[in-house]
Protein backbone atom coordinates (compact mmCIF):
# COMPACT_ATOMS: atom_id res chain seq x y z
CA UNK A 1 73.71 -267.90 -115.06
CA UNK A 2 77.65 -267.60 -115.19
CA UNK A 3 77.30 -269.80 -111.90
CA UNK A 4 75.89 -272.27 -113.09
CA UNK A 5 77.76 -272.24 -116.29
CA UNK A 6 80.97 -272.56 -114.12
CA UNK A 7 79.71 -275.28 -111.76
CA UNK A 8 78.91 -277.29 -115.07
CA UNK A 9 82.63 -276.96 -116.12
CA UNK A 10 84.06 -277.27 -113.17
CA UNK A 11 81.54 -280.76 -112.70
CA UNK A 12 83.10 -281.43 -116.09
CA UNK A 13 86.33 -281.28 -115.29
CA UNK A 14 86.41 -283.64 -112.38
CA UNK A 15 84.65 -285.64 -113.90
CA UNK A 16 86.76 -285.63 -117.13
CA UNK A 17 90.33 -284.97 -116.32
CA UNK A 18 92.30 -283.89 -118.44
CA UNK A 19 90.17 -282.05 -121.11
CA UNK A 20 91.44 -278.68 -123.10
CA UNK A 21 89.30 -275.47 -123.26
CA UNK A 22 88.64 -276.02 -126.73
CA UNK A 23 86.50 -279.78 -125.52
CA UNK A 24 85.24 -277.42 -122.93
CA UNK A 25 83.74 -275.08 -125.12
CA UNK A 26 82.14 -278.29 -127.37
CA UNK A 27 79.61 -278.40 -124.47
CA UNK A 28 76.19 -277.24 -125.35
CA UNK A 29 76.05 -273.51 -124.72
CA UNK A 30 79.58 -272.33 -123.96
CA UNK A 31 81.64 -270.37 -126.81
CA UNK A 32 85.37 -270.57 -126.53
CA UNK A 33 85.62 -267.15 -124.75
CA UNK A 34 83.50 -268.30 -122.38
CA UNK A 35 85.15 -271.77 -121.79
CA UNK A 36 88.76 -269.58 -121.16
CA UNK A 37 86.82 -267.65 -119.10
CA UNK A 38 85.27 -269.66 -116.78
CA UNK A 39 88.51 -272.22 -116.60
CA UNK A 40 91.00 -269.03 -116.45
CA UNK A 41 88.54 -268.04 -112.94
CA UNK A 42 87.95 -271.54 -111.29
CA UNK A 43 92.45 -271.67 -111.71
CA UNK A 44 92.23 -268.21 -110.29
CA UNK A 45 89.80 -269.64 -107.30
CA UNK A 46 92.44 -272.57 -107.13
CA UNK A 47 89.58 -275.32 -108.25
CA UNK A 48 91.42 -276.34 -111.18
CA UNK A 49 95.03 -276.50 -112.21
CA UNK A 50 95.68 -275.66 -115.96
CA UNK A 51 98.84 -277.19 -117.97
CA UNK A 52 100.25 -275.85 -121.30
CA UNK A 53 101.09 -278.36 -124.12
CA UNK A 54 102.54 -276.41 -126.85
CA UNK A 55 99.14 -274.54 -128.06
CA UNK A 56 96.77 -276.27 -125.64
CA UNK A 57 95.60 -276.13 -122.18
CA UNK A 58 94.73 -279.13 -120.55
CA UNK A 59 92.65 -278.41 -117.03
CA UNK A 60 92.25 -281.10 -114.22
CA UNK A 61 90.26 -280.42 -110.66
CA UNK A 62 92.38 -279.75 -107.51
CA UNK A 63 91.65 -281.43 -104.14
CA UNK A 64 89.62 -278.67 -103.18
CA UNK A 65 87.69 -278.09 -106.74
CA UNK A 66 86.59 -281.86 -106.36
CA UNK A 67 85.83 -281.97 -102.32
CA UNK A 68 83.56 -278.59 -103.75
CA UNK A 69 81.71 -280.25 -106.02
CA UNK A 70 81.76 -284.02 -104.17
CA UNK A 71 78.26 -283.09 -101.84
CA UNK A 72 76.50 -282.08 -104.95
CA UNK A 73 77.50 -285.06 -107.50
CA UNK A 74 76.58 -287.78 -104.07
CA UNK A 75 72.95 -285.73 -103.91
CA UNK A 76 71.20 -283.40 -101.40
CA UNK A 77 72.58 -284.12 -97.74
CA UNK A 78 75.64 -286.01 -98.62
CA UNK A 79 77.82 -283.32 -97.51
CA UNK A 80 75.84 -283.28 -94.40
CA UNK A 81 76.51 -286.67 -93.48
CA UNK A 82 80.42 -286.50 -93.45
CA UNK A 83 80.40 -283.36 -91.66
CA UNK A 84 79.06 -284.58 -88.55
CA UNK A 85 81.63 -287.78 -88.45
């Protein structure tokens, strides 16, 4: 489930650029713990990069968080496709 959860915020945050963690956590099922969480490990896994603005965070996707998540937003076999060019 935390998987998923991440891939959702991660999808969210490419496709949205810009948000804070609190926006993040507005999403249906993810508490503001968990929001931190899950953007405090995809910056860890170098998907995201996180900015501090006074007392927010503001995350955006890095080259390599959005080429991740690029196959799966085109639908099944897009990756596929590119890979063989």
């Amino acid at each position: 489930m935390r998987r998923a959860t991440r891939a959702r915020v991660l999808c969210h945050i490419a496709a949205t650029p810009g948000h804070t963690t609190s926006e993040l956590s507005r999403r249906p099922g993810t508490s503001p713990s968990s929001a931190s969480a899950h953007a405090q490990a995809l910056h860890r896994a170098g998907l995201i990069t996180s900015t501090r603005h006074a007392n927010m965070v503001t995350h955006r996707a890095t080259g390599l968080g959005a080429a991740l998540i690029r196959p799966a937003a085109a639908g099944p076999g897009a990756g596929a496709a590119s890979a063989g060019e």
